[in-house]
Every structure is written in structure tokens, then in C-alpha cells.
Protein backbone atom coordinates (compact mmCIF):
# COMPACT_ATOMS: atom_id res chain seq x y z
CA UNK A 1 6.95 -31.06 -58.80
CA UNK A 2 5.36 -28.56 -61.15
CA UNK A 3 1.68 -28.89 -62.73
CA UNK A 4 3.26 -26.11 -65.25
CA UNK A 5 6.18 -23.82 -65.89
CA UNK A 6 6.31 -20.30 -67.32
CA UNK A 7 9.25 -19.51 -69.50
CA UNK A 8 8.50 -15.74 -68.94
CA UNK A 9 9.23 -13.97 -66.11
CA UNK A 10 5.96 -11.96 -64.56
CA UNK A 11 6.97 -8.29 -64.12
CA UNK A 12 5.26 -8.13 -60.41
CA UNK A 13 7.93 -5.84 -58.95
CA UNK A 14 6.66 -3.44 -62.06
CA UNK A 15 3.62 -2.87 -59.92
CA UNK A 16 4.72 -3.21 -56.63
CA UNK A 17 3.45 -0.07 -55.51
CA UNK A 18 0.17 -0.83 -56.21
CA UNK A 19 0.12 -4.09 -54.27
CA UNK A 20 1.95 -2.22 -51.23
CA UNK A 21 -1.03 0.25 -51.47
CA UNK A 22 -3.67 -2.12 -50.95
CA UNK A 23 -2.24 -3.63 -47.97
CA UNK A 24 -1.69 -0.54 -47.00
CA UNK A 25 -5.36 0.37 -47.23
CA UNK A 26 -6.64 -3.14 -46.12
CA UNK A 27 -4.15 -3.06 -42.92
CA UNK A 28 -5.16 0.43 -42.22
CA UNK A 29 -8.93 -0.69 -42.21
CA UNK A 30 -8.42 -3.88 -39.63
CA UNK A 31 -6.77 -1.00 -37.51
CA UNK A 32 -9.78 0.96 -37.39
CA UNK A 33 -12.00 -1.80 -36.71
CA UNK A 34 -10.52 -2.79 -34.14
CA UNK A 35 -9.67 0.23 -32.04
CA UNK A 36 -13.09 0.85 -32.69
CA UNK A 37 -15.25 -1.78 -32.69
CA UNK A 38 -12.67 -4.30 -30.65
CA UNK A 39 -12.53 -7.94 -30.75
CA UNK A 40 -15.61 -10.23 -29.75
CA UNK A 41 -13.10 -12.65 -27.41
CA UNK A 42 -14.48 -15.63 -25.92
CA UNK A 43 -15.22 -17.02 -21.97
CA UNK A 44 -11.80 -18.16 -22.14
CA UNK A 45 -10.67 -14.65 -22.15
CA UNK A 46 -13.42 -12.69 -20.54
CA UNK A 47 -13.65 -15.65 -17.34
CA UNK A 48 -17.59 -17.53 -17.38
CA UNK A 49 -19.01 -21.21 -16.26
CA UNK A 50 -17.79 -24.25 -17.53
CA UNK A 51 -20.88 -26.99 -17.76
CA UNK A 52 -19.60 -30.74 -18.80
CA UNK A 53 -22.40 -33.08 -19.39
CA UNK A 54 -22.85 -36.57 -20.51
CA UNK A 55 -25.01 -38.41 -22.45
CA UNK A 56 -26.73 -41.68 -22.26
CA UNK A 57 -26.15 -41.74 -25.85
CA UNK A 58 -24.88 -39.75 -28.73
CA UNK A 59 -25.24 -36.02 -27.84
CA UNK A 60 -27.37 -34.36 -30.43
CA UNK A 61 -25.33 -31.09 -30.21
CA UNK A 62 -27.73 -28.37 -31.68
CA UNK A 63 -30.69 -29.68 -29.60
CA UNK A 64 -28.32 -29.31 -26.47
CA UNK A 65 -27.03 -25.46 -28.06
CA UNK A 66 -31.26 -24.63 -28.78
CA UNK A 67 -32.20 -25.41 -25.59
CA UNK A 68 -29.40 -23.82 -23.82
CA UNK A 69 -29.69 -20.74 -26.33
CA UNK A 70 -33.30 -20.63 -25.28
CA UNK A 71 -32.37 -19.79 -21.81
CA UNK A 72 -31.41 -16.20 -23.07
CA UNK A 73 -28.28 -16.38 -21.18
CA UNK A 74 -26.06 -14.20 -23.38
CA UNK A 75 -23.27 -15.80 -25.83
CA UNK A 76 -22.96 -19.65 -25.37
CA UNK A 77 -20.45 -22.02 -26.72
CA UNK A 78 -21.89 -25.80 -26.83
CA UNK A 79 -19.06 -28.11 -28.41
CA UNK A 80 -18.24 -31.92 -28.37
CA UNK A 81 -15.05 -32.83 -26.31
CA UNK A 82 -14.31 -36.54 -25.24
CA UNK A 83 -16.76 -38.86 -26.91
CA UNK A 84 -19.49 -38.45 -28.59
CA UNK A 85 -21.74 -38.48 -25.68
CA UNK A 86 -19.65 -35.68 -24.03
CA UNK A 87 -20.94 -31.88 -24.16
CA UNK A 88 -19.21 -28.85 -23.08
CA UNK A 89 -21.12 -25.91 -22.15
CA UNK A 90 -19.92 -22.41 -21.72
CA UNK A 91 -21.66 -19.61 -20.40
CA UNK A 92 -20.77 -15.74 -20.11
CA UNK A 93 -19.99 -14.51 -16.17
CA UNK A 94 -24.04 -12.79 -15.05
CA UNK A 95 -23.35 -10.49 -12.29
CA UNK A 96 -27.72 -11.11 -11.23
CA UNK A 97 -27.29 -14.96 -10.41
CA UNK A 98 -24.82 -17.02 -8.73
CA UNK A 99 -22.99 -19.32 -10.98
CA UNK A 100 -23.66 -22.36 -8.82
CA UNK A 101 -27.11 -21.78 -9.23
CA UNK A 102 -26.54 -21.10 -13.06
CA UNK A 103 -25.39 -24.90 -13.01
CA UNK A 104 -27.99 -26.16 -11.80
CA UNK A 105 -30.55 -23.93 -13.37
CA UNK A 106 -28.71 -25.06 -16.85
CA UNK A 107 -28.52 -28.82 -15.88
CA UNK A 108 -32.53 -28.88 -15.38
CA UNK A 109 -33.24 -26.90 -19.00
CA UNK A 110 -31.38 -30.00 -20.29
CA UNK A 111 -33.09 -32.97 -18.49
CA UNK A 112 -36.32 -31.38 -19.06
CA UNK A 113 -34.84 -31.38 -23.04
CA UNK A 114 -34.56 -35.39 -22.47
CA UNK A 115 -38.23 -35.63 -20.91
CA UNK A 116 -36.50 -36.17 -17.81
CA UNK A 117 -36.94 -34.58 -13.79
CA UNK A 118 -34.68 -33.67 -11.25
CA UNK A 119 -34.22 -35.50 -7.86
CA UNK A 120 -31.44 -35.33 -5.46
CA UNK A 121 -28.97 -38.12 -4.52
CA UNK A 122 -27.29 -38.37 -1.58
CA UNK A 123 -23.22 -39.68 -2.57
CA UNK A 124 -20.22 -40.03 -0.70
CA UNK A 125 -17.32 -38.16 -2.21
CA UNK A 126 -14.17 -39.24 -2.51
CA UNK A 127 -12.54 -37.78 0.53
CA UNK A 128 -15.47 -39.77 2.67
CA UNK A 129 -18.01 -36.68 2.89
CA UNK A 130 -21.58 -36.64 2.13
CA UNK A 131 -22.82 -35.24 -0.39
CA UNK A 132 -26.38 -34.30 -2.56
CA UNK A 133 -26.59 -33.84 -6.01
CA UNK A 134 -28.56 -33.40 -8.68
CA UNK A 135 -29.46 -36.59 -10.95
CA UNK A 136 -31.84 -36.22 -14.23
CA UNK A 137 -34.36 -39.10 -13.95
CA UNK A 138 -36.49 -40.62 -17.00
CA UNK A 139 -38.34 -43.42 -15.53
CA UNK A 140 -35.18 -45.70 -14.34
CA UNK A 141 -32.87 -44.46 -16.57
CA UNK A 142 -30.71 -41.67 -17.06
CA UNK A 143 -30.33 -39.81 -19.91
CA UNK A 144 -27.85 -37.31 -18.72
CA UNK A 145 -25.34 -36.92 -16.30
CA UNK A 146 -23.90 -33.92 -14.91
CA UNK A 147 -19.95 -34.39 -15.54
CA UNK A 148 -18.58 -31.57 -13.74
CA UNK A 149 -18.82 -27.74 -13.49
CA UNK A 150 -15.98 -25.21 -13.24
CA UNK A 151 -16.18 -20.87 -12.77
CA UNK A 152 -13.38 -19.20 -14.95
CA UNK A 153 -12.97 -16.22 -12.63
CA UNK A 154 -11.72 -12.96 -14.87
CA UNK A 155 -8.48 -12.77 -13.43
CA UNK A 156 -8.09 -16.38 -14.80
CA UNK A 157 -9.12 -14.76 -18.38
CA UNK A 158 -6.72 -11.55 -18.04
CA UNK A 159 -4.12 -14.11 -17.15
CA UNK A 160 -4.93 -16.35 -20.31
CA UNK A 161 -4.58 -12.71 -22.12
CA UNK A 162 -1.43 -12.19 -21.24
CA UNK A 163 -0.28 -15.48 -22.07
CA UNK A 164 -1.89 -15.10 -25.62
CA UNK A 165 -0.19 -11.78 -26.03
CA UNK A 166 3.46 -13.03 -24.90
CA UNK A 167 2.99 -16.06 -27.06
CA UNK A 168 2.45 -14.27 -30.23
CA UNK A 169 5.25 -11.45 -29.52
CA UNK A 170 7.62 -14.78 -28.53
CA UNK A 171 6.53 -16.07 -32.29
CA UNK A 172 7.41 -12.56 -34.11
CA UNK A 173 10.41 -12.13 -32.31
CA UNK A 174 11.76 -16.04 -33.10
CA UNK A 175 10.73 -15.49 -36.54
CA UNK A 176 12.62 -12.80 -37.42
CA UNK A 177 15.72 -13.97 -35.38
CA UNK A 178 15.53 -17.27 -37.71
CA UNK A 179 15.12 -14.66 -41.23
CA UNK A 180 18.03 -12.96 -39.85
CA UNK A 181 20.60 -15.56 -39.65
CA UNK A 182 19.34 -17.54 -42.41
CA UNK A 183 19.26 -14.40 -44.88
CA UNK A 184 19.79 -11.07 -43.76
CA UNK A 185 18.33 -8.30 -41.86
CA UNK A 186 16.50 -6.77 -44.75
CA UNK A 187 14.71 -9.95 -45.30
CA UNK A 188 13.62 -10.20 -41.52
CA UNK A 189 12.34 -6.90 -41.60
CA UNK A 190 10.30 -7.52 -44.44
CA UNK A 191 9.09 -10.81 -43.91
CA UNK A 192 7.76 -9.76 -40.64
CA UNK A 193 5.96 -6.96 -41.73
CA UNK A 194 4.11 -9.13 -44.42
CA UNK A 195 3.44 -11.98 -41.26
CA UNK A 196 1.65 -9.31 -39.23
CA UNK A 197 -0.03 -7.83 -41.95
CA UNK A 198 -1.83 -11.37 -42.06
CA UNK A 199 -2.01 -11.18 -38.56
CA UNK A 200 -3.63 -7.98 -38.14
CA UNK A 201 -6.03 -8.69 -41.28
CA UNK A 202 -7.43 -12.00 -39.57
CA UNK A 203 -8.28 -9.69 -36.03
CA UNK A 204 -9.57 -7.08 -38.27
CA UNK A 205 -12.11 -9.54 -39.67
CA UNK A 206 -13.05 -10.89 -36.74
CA UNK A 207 -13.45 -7.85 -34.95
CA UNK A 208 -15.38 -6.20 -38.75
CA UNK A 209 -18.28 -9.24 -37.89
CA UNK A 210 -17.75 -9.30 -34.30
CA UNK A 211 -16.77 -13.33 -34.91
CA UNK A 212 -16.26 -14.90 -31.28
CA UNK A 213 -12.67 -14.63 -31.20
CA UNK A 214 -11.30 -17.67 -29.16
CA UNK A 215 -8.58 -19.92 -28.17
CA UNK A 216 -8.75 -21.92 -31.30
CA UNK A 217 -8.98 -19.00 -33.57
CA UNK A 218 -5.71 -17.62 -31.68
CA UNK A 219 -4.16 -21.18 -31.86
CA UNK A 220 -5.33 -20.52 -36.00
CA UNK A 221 -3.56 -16.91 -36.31
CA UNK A 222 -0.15 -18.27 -34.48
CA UNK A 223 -0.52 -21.30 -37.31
CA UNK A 224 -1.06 -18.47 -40.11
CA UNK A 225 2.18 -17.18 -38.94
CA UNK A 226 4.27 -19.94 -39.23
CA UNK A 227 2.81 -21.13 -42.64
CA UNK A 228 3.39 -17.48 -44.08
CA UNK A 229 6.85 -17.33 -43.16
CA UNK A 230 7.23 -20.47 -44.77
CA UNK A 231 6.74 -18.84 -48.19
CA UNK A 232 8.55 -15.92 -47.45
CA UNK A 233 11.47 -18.59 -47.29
CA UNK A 234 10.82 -19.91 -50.24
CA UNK A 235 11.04 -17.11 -52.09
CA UNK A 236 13.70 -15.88 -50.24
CA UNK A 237 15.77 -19.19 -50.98
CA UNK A 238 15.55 -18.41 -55.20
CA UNK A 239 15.87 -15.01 -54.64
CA UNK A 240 19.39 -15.77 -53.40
CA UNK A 241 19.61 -18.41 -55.61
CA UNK A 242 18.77 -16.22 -58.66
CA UNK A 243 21.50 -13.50 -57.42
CA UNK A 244 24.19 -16.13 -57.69
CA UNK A 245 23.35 -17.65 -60.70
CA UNK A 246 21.83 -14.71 -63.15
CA UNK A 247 25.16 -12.11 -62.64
CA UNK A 248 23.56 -9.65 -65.34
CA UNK A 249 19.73 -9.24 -63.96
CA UNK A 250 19.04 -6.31 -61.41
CA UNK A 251 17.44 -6.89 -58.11
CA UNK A 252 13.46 -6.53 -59.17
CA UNK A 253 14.34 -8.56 -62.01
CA UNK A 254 15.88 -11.10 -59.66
CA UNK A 255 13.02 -11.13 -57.52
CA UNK A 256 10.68 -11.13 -60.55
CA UNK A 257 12.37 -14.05 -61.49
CA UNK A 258 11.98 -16.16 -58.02
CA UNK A 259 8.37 -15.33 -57.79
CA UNK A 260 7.93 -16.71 -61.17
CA UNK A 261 9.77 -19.53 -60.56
CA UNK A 262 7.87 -20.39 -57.75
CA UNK A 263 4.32 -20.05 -58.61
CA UNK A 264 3.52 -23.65 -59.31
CA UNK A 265 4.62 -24.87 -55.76
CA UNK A 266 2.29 -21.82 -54.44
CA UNK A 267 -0.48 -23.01 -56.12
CA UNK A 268 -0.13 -26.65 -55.37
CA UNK A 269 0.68 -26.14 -51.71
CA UNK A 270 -1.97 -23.64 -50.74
CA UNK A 271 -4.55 -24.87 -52.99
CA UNK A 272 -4.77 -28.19 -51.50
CA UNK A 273 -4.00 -26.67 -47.76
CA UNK A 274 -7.22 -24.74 -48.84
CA UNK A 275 -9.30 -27.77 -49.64
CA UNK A 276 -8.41 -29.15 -46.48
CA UNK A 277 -9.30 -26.17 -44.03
CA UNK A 278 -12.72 -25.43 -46.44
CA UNK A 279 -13.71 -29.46 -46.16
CA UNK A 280 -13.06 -28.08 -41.90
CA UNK A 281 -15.53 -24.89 -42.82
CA UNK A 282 -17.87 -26.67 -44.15
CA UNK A 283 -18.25 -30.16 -42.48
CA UNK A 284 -16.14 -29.27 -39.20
CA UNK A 285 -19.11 -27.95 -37.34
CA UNK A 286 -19.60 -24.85 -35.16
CA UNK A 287 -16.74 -26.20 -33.18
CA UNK A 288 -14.12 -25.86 -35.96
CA UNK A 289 -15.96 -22.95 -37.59
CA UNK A 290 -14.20 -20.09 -36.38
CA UNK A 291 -11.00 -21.84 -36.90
CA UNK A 292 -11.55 -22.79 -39.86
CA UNK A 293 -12.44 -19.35 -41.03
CA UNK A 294 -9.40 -17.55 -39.28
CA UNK A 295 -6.85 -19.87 -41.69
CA UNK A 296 -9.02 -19.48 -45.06
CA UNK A 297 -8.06 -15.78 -43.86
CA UNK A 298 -4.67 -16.30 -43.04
CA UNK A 299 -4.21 -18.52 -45.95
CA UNK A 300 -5.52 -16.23 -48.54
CA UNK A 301 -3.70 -13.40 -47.62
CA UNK A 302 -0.66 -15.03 -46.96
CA UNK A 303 -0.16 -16.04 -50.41
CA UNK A 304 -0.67 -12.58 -51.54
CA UNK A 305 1.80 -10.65 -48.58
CA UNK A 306 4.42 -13.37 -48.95
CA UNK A 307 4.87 -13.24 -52.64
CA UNK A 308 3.94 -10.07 -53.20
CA UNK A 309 4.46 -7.44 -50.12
CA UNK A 310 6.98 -9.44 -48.02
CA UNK A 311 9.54 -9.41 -51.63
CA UNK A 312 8.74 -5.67 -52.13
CA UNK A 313 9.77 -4.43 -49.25
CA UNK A 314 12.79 -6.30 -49.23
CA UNK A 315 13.31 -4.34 -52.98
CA UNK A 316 12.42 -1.38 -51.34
CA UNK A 317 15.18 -1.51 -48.12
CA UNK A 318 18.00 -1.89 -50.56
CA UNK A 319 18.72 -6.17 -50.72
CA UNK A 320 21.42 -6.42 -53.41
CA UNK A 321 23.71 -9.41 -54.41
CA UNK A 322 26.38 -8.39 -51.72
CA UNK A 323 24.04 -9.02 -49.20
CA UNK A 324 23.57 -12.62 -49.98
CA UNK A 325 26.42 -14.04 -51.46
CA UNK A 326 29.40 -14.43 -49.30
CA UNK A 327 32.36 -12.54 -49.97
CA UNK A 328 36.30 -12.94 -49.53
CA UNK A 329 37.44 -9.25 -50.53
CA UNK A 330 35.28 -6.30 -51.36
CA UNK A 331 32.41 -6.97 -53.36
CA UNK A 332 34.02 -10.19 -55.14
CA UNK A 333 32.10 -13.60 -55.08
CA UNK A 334 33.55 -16.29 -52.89
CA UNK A 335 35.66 -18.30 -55.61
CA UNK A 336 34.71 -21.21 -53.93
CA UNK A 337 31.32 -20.90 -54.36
CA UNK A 338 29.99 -23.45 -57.28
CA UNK A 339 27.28 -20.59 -58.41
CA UNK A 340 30.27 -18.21 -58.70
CA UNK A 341 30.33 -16.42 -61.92
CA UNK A 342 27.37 -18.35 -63.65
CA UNK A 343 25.74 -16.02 -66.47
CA UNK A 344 22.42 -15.90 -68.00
């Protein structure tokens, strides 16, 4: 479908240089923030306390993230998970208390938040054993329940590290396999270059405003990846198209040509992707916020590296008709092709 079509193809290989340049310049500067200001990573990575609460009723998540913030614990996270009643505390590893006490010390701040006190129960657990815990009483009822608590010990988050990293190399390294045999080398090179210049854009942000860089915003960049290479196919798909049927245009005009051709699916497509992740920004909560914020990233500047950078590179390593179009002899078209011989 297409909202519009223009008869003219845009010269953007005419200025291709200039677009290279600024991703030079903005890829240079997410290097230098993060080597030196580093990323802001999250319990997940770093290893903390896990507090899961529940609710008599709906949780009323910003009171809970006040009253917890209030504490002057260090960086928090306080999310929904479950129901709507369910709260998930995290807090950062404090080498000055013990992180059972932390629990409990957490689990009273909240009570007291529900006009509620502390008294110990005596249970049986369920291998027969007695024990006491900690129950948050308001008058006969009560308003909160401690769920379940859980230490994240740092080897746990150098672990989770090392998982992230592998996962993301695995994802670069499939990608370019997959650009390979679908096109040809050239194209894998370049298309992977533009993916991690997204890539490395999104950390530099996050590590620019010292964002809380976390699972979800990790889960966000390996989704950026995937979506970019997705238009880097596209245009990769005319672009070989274009060299079989247009016999008398040179290679930027060939690639001038598929970009043109495909600038009403790039708007439609990422314009309404981008309503959908801004409607997460705004009404998504803090939950979804960093998420959110690491795809508007990833979006943005994927639409500019895959059009732009990704096909300019591809100029710039030498892609010619001969290495797209099969061949029986030489530099001669396959006579069985269909597109064989078509002219302007």
C-alpha cells in the first residue's frame, strides 16, 4: 500500500558523505560517553534484594515507590507484576545492613504506609517446621502481605552480564550470516554496521543521562536490532530488484532509486510502530518507561542508518549488478531469469 508515490528519484547517495559523517560524529560521541561516564545498569546486573508484596487491594504504586524512596536506600525499582495488587520491590546490595534485615526493615515502612503494625505469627512451613513471621496488622485486617523476598548475589548479576553480552553477539553474528546468504557479503557488512550503530547510539543515551539501564531496556535494544535489519532488507530486496530491471542506471542511481521507491512503506510502518511505543512512553508507566524510550531511540535512528548509512556503505564497498544477479558465463545475466534484459 502507498499513502503517495514520487515519480522522481531523491538523489540521497549525492550526499552520502554527509549522512556517513554524522553517524560518524554521533557514534563517536555514544563511545565517549560511555567509556567515560559508563552505563547506569540495573539490580539485575549489579545483584540487590528482591521484595514481593501484596495488597489487600489495588496497589497504589507511587505511594508504595514514595514511601520506599523515602527510606533513602539508594536507586529503587517499584513495578506491578502479577495482579494488580502485586508489587515488586528492588533494592541496591548495602554493604552496612544485612539484607534480611533490609526486608523486614522495608516491609514495616510499608505497613506503617497502610496505618498498619507489625506482630509476629508463628506458621508451619511446608516441610513441617515452625516458623515466625512478620504479618502487617490494621485492626483485623490485613492490608499487606509479605509475598516473598529473594538476595540477587553479584555473581548472579555478572552471570546475567555475560548472558546479555553473548546474547547480543549471538544476534549480530545470525544477522549477518542471514544478509550473507540472502544477498551478499557486501550487504552483511554494511547492514551490520548500520544495526550497531543503533545499537551503540541507544547505550550512548542511556549512559549520556545515566537512564537505569535494565533487562527490559536490553530486551528493547535486541528488538531495535531485529526491526532495523528488517529495513535494511527491504531496501536491499529493490536494490536487487532495480539492478535487474533498470540495465542502464549506475549503482547510486540504483540505490537512489530503491530508497525512493520505498519511502511510503517507511513512513507507514515506523510511523505507526512509533505511535504505538509513544502511547507505551506516555501511558505505560515507570515500568515501561525505559523501554519505551530505548525503541523511540532505536526506532528513530533506525530509519535514518537503514536507509541512509546501511545503503551507503554498501555503495561504498563496491556492490555492482554482478553481485546480485546470477550468472551462467562471465558477467552475462542468467537467460532464464524473467528480469533479464529489461530496460528503462
Amino acid at each position: 500500500m502507498e499513502l503517495f508515490r514520487i515519480k522522481r528519484d531523491i538523489p540521497f547517495m549525492k550526499h552520502a558523505l554527509i549522512f556517513n559523517a554524522i553517524s560518524f560524529l554521533t557514534f563517536a560521541l555514544a563511545v565517549f560517553f560511555l567509556a567515560t561516564r559508563g552505563l547506569h545498569v540495573s539490580i539485575e546486573f549489579t545483584g540487590g534484594t528482591v521484595v514481593e508484596v501484596e495488597y489487600a487491594q489495588s496497589a497504589n504504586v507511587e505511594k508504595t515507590r514514595q514511601t520506599v524512596e523515602a527510606m533513602g536506600l539508594g536507586e529503587v525499582v517499584v513495578q506491578n507484576f502479577g495482579t494488580s495488587r502485586d508489587v515488586m520491590v528492588k533494592l541496591p546490595i548495602r554493604g552496612d545492613v544485612k539484607q534480611t534485615e533490609l526486608v523486614g526493615k522495608v516491609f514495616t515502612e510499608l505497613c506503617k504506609a497502610e496505618s498498619g503494625t507489625i506482630s509476629q505469627r508463628d506458621t508451619i512451613s511446608d516441610k513441617g517446621e515452625p516458623i515466625s513471621k512478620q504479618v502487617c496488622m490494621a485492626g483485623t485486617a490485613e492490608p499487606i502481605k509479605l509475598s516473598r523476598s529473594e538476595v540477587v548475589g553479584p555473581a548472579v548479576g555478572d552471570e546475567l552480564t555475560q548472558d546479555a553480552a553473548k546474547a547480543l553477539a549471538f544476534t549480530v553474528i545470525g544477522i549477518m550470516i542471514y544478509l550473507a546468504f540472502r544477498f551478499e557479503w557486501k550487504f552483511a557488512v554494511a547492514g551490520i554496521i548500520a544495526n550497531l550503530h543503533d545499537v551503540v547510539i541507544i547505550l550512548g543515551f542511556f549512559a549520556f543521562f545515566q537512564w537505569e539501564f535494565s533487562l527490559s531496556v536490553l530486551a528493547a535494544v535486541l528488538a531495535v536490532l531485529g526491526y532495523s535489519v528488517n529495513e535494511s532488507v527491504v531496501i536491499f530486496d529493490r536494490v536487487r530488484e532495480a539492478f535487474r530491471k533498470y540495465r542502464k542506471l549506475n549503482t547510486h542511481e540504483v540505490i537512489d532509486h530503491a530508497i525512493t521507491s520505498t519511502m511510503s512503506r517507511t513512513i507507514i510502518t515506523h510511523g505507526s510502530t512509533q505511535l504505538m511505543v509513544l502511547s507505551m512512553l506516555l501511558f505505560g508507566g515507570q515500568t515501561l518507561h525505559y523501554f519505551a524510550v530505548a525503541l523511540t531511540i532505536g526506532i528513530l535512528f533506525g530509519i535514518y542508518s537503514s536507509v541512509f548509512v546501511a545503503a551507503a556503505i554498501a555503495m561504498w564497498l563496491g556492490v555492482k549488478r554482478e553481485d546480485l544477479i546470477k550468472t551462467t558465463s562471465g558477467n552475462k545475466e542468467d537467460p532464464d531469469d524473467p528480469n533479464a534484459g529489461a530496460v528503462v
